[in-house]
Protein backbone atom coordinates (compact mmCIF):
# COMPACT_ATOMS: atom_id res chain seq x y z
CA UNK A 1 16.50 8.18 -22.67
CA UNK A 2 19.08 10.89 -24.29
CA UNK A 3 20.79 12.83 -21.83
CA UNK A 4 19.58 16.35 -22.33
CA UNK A 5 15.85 15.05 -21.61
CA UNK A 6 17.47 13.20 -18.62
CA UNK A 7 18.42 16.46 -17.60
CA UNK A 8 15.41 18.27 -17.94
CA UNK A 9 13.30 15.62 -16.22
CA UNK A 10 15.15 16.12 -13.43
CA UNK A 11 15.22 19.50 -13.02
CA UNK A 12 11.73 19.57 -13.40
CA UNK A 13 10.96 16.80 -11.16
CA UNK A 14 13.35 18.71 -8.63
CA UNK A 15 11.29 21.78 -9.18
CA UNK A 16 8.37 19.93 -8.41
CA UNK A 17 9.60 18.25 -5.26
CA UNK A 18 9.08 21.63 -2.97
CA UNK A 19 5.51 21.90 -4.42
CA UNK A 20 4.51 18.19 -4.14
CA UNK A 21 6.77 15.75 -2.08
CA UNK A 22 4.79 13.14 -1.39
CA UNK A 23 4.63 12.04 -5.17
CA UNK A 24 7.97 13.78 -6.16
CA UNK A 25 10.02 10.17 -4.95
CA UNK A 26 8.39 7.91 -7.62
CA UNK A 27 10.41 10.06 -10.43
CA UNK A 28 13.22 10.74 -9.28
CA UNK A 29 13.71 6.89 -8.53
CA UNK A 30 12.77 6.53 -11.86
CA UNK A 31 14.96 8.93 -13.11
CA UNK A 32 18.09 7.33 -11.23
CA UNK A 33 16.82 3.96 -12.64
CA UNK A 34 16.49 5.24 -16.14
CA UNK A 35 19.36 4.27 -18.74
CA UNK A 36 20.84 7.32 -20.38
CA UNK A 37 22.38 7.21 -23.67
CA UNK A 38 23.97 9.96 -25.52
CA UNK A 39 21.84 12.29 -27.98
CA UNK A 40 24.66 12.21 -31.02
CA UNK A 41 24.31 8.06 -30.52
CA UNK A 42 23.89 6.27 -33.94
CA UNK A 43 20.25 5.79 -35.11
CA UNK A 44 18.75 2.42 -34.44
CA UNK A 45 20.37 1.92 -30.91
CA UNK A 46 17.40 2.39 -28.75
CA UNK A 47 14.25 2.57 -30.08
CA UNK A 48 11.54 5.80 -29.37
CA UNK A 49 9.63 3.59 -26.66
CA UNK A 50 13.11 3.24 -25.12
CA UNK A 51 13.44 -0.45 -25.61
CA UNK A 52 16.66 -1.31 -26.49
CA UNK A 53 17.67 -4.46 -29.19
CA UNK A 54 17.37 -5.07 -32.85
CA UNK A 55 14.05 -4.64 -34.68
């Protein structure tokens, strides 16, 4: 996952924790969980279903 939707994932999901706590904890675990790589990475690093490896 690139950073800047890292970021915005969690904002949102921090947004939505007043609104809806009781199903607010599932993504932000996930969201601590998730691997975050940089957005100016090379291409081929991680691929768009965020499985990393070779192809």
């Amino acid at each position: 996952m690139g950073d800047i939707d890292h970021q915005r994932l969690n904002k949102l999901t921090l947004a939505a924790a007043d609104r809806f706590p009781d199903i607010s904890d599932g993504p932000l675990s996930e969201l601590e969980r998730a691997r975050v790589v940089s957005d100016t990475s090379t291409p081929g690093k991680c691929r768009p279903d965020g499985i990393d490896g070779g192809v």
